[in-house]
Protein backbone atom coordinates (compact mmCIF):
# COMPACT_ATOMS: atom_id res chain seq x y z
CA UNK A 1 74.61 90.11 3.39
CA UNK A 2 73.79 90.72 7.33
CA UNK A 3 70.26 89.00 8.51
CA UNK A 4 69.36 87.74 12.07
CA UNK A 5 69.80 83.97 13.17
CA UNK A 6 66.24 84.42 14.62
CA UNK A 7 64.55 85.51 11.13
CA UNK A 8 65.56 82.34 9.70
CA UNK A 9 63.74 80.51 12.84
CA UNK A 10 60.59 82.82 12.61
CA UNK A 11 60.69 82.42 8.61
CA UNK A 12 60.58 78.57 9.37
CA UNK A 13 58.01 78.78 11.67
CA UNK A 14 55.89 80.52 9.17
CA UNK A 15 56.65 78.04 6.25
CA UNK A 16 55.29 75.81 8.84
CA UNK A 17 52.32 77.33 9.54
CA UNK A 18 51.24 79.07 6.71
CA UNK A 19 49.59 81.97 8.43
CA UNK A 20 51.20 85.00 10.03
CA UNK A 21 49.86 85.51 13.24
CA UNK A 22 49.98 81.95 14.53
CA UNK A 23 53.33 81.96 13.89
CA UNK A 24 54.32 85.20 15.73
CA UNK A 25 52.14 83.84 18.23
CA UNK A 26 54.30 80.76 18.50
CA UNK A 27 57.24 82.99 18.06
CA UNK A 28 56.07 84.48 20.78
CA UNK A 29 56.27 88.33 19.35
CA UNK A 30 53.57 90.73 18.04
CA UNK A 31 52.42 90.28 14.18
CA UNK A 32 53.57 93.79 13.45
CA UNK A 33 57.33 92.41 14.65
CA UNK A 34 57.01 89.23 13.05
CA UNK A 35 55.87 91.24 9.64
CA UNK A 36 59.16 93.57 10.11
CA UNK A 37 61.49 90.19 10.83
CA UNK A 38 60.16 88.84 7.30
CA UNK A 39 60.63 91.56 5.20
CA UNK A 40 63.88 92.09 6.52
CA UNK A 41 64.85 89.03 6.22
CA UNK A 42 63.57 89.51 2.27
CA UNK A 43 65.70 92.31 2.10
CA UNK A 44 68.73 90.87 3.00
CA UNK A 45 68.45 87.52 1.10
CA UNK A 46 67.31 90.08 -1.99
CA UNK A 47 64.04 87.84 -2.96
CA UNK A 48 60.57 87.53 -2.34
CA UNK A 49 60.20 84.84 0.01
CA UNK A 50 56.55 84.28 0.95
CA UNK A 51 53.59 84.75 -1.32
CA UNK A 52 51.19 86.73 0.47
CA UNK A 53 48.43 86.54 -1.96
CA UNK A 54 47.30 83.11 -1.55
CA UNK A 55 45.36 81.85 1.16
CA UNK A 56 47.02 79.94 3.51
CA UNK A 57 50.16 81.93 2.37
CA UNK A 58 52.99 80.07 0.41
CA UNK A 59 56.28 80.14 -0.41
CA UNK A 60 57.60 81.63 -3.64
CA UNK A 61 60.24 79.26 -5.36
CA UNK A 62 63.06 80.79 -4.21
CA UNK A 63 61.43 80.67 -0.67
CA UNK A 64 61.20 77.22 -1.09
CA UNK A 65 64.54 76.96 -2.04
CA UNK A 66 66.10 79.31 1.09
CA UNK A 67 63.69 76.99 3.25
CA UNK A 68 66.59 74.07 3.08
CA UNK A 69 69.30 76.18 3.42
CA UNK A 70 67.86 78.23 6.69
CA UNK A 71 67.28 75.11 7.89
CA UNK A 72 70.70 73.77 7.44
CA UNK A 73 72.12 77.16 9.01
CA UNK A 74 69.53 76.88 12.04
CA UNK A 75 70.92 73.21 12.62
CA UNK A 76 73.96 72.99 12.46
CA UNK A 77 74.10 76.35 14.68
CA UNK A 78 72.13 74.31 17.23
CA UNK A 79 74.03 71.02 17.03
CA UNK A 80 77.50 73.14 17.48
CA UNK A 81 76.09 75.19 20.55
CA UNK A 82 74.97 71.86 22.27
CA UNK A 83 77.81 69.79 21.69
CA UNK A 84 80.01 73.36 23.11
CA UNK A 85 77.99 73.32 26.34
CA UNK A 86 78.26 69.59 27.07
CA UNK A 87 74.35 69.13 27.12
CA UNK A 88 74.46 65.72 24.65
CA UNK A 89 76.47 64.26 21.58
CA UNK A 90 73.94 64.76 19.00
CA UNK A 91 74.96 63.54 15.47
CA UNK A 92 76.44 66.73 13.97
CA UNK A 93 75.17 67.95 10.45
CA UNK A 94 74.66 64.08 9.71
CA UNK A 95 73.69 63.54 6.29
CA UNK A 96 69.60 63.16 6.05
CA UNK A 97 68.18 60.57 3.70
CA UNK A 98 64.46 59.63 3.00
CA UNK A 99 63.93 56.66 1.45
CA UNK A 100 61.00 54.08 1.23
CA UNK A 101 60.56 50.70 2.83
CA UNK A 102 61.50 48.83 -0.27
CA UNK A 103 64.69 50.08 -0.28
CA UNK A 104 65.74 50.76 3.06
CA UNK A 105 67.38 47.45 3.13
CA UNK A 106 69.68 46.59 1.41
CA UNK A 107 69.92 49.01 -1.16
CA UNK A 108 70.20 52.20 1.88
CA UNK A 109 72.75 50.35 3.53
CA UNK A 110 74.74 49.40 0.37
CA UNK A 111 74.79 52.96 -0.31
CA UNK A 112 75.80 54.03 3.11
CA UNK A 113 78.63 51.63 2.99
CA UNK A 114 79.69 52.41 -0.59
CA UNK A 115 80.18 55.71 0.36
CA UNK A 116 82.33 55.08 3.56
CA UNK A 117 84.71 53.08 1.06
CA UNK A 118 85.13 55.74 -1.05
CA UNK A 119 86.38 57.56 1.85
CA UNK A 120 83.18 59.53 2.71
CA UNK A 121 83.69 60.44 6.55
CA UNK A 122 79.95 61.93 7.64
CA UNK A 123 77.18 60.51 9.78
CA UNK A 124 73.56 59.84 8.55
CA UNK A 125 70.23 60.23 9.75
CA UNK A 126 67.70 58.11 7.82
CA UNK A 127 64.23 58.31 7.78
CA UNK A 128 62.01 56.00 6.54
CA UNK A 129 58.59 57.19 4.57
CA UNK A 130 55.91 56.42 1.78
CA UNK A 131 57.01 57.63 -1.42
CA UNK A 132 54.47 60.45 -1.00
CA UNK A 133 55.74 61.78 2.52
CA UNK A 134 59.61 61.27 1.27
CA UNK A 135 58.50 63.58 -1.20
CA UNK A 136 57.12 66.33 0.69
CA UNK A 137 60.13 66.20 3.29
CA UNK A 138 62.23 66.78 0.36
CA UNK A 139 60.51 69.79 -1.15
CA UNK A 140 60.20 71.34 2.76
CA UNK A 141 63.82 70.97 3.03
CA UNK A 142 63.52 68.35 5.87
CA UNK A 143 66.40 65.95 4.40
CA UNK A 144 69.03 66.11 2.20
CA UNK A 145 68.39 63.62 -0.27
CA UNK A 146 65.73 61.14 -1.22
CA UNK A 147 66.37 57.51 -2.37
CA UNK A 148 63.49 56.25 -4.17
CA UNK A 149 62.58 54.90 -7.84
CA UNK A 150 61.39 57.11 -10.90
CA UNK A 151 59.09 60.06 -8.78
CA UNK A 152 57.98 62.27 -12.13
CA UNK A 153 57.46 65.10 -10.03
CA UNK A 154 61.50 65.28 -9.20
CA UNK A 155 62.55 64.85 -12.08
CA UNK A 156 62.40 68.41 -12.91
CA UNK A 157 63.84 71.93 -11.42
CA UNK A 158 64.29 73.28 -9.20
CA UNK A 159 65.14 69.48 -8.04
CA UNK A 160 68.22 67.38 -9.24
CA UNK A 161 68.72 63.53 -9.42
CA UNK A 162 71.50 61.11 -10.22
CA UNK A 163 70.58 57.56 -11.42
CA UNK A 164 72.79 54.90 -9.26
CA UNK A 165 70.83 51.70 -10.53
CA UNK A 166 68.10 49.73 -11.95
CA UNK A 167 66.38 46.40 -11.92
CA UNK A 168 63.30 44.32 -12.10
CA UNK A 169 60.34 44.00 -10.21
CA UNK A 170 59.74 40.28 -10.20
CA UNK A 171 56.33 38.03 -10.06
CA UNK A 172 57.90 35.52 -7.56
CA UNK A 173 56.61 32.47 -5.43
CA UNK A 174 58.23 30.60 -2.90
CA UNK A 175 59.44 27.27 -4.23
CA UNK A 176 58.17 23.47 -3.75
CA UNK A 177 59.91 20.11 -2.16
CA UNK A 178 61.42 20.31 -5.95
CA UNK A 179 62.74 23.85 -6.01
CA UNK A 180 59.97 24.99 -8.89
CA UNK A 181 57.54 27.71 -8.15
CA UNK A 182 54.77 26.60 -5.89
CA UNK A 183 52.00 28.31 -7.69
CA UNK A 184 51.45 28.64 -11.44
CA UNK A 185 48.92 31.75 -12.05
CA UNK A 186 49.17 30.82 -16.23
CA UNK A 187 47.44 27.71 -15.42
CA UNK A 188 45.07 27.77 -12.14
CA UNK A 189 44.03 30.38 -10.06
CA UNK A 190 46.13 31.33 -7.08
CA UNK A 191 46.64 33.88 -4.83
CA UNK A 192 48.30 37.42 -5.28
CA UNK A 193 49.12 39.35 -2.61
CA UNK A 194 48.29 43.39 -3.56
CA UNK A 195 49.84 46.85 -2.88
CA UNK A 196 47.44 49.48 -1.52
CA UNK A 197 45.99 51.66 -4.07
CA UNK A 198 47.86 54.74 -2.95
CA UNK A 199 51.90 53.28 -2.80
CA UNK A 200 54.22 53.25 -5.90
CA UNK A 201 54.46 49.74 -6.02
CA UNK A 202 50.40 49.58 -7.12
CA UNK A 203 51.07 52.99 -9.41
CA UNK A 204 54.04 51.37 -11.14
CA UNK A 205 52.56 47.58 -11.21
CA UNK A 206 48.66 49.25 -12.80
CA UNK A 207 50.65 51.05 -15.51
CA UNK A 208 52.52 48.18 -16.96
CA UNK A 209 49.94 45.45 -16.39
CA UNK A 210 48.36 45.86 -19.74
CA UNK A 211 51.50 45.46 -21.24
CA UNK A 212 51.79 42.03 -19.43
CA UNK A 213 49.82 38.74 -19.82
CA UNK A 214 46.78 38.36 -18.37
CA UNK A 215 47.34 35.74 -14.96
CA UNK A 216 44.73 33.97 -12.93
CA UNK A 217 44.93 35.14 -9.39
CA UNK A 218 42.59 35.96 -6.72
CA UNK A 219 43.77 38.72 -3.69
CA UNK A 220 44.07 37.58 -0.30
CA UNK A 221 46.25 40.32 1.28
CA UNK A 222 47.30 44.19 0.85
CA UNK A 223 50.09 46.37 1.99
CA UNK A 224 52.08 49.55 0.94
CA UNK A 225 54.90 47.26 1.97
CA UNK A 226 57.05 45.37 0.08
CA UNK A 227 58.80 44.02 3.44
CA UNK A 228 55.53 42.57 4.50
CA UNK A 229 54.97 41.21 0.85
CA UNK A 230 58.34 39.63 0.87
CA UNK A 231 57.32 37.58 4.54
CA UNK A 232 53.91 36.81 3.05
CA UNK A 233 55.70 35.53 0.39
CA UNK A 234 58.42 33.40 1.71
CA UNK A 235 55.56 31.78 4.27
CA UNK A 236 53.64 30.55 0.58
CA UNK A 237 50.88 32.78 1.14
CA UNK A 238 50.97 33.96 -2.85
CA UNK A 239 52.60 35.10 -5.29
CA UNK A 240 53.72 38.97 -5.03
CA UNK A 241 55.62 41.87 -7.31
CA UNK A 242 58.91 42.06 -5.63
CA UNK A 243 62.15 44.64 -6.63
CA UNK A 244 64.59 42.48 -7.07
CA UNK A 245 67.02 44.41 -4.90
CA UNK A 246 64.92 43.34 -1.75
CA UNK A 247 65.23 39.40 -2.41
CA UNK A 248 68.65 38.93 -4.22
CA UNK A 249 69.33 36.41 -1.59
CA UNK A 250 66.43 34.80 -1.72
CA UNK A 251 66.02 34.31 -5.49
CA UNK A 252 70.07 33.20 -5.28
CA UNK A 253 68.96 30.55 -2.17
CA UNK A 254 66.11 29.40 -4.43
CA UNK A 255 63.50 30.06 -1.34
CA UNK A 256 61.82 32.54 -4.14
CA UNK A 257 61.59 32.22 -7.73
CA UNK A 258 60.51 34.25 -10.41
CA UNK A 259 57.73 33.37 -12.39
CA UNK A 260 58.39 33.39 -16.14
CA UNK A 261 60.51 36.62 -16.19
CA UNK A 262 60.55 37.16 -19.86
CA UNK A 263 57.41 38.10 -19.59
CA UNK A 264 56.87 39.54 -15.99
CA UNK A 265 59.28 41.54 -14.72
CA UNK A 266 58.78 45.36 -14.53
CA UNK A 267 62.17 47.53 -15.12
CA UNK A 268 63.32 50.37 -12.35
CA UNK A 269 65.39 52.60 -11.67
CA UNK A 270 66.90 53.87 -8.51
CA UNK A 271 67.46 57.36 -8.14
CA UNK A 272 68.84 59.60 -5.62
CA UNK A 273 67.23 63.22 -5.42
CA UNK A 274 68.27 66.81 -4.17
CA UNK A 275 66.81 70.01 -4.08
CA UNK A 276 68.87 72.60 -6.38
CA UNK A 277 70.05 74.93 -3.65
CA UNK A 278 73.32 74.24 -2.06
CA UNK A 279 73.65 71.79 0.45
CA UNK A 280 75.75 71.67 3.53
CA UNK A 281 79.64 70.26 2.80
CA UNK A 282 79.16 66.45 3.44
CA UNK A 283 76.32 66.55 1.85
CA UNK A 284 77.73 68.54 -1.27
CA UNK A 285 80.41 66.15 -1.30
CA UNK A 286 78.47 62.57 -1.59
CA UNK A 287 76.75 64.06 -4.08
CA UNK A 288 80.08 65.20 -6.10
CA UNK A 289 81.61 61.50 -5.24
CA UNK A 290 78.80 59.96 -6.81
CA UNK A 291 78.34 62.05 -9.89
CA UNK A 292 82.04 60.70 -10.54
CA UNK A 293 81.52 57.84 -10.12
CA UNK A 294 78.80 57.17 -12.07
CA UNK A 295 80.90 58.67 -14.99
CA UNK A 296 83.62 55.92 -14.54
CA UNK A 297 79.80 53.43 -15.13
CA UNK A 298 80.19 52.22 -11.13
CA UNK A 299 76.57 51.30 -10.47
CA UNK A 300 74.97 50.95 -6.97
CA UNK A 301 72.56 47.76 -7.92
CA UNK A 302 71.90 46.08 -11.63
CA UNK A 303 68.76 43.47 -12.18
CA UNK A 304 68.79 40.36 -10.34
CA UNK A 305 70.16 38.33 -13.65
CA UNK A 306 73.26 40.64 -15.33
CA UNK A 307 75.94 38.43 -15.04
């Protein structure tokens, strides 16, 4: 196969933009040129990359696929020429990971550091998004892998997921002078603090709360974030839906406690996601390590009360 470093930067530019002649604009070549450059670059790769039917334009699947991997060949040529020619350090070919809020901490950094101890020598770039973006900067090929909980629309080709853990989301409320909850929602009205309509945390909570008892609450706050929830929280502003992997110390401290968890907690699972087409080799191998690993029943986190 024999195709042109500079297709693969004017076939990303017009995955970008959708449109033809903005890109070869940008490109700064004619449309005629920028036509030839695609088609070529169809020929060599031997599929149908854009759909030019639809309007904007799209890509095909297997564009969408050849997106990630021109834009792994497109950076790692660029890191390598700058770090030749002296003109910075930049991380080379690090390892790029979306991942939301509620698990950026710990659960990211557990990961990260499981991985160096099992001898994984690569450098990461993390990024941290609502489920929704982390999502779309998978399918564009704009990171590696995404860490997030049960996403429905991954969970099918062309993508590819490995389950590292599970848990609980947790009713919690910080504690009295006594060390018992400081607000009892089965008995008096209290305050809940809320996830904004559009994050997973509302999605996921809103499915299961028929299943759930009824409680007496009254909102007072909303986020996306379950970071901010946790602070509101621990400062006895309400009670809140927490994952369990975000307050482990907390609920072991007893500044939190859940509130009746045989009947309100809310199973997860944590999953790590991939597009189907090849990877670069770091990449390719934490995603081999783990695969292992999980087959010898290592897990990355388990809910808050397995012994």
């Amino acid at each position: 196969m024999s195709l042109d470093t500079k297709w693969l930067e004017d076939f990303l530019q017009l995955a970008e933009m959708q449109h033809f002649s903005r890109a070869a604009e940008v490109r700064h070549i004619t449309q005629p040129a920028f036509g030839r450059h695609i088609r070529a670059l169809e020929k060599s790769v031997g599929q149908t990359l854009i759909n030019r039917s639809t309007t904007p334009i799209s890509l095909t699947p297997a564009g969408r696929q050849f997106r990630t991997i021109a834009r792994n060949i497109v950076s790692q040529m660029e890191d390598g020429l700058k770090l030749l020619n002296g003109i910075e350090k930049p991380l080379l070919n690090p390892i790029r990971i979306a991942t939301p809020h509620s698990l950026s901490s710990p659960t990211l950094l557990d990961l990260i550091y499981h991985l160096e101890e099992s001898e994984i020598s690569a450098q990461f770039s993390v990024d941290i998004l609502r489920v929704d973006y982390a999502v779309q900067s998978l399918s564009e090929g704009d990171c590696d892998f995404l860490l997030g909980f049960e996403i429905l629309s991954l969970l099918q080709p062309p993508f590819k997921n490995l389950c590292l853990g599970q848990g609980d989301f947790l009713l919690v409320s910080v504690t009295d002078s006594q060390g018992k909850a400081k607000f009892a929602p089965q008995t008096e009205s209290v305050p809940i603090l809320r996830y904004s309509s559009e994050s997973y945390s509302a999605r996921l909570i809103e499915q299961k709360q028929p299943e759930l008892a009824a409680l007496n609450t009254y909102p007072v706050f909303e986020s996306s974030m379950c970071q901010l929830h946790k602070e509101m929280a621990l400062r006895g502003k309400g009670i809140s839906w927490l994952p369990d992997t975000l307050i482990q110390q907390e609920l072991t401290n007893g500044q939190l406690v859940a509130i009746d968890p045989t009947q309100y907690r809310i199973p997860y699972q944590i999953r790590l996601y991939r597009n189907g087409s090849p990877l670069h080799n770091d990449a390719e191998a934490v995603w081999s390590t783990l695969k292992e690993q999980l087959l010898t029943h290592w897990q990355l986190t388990t809910p808050w009360d397995t012994p």
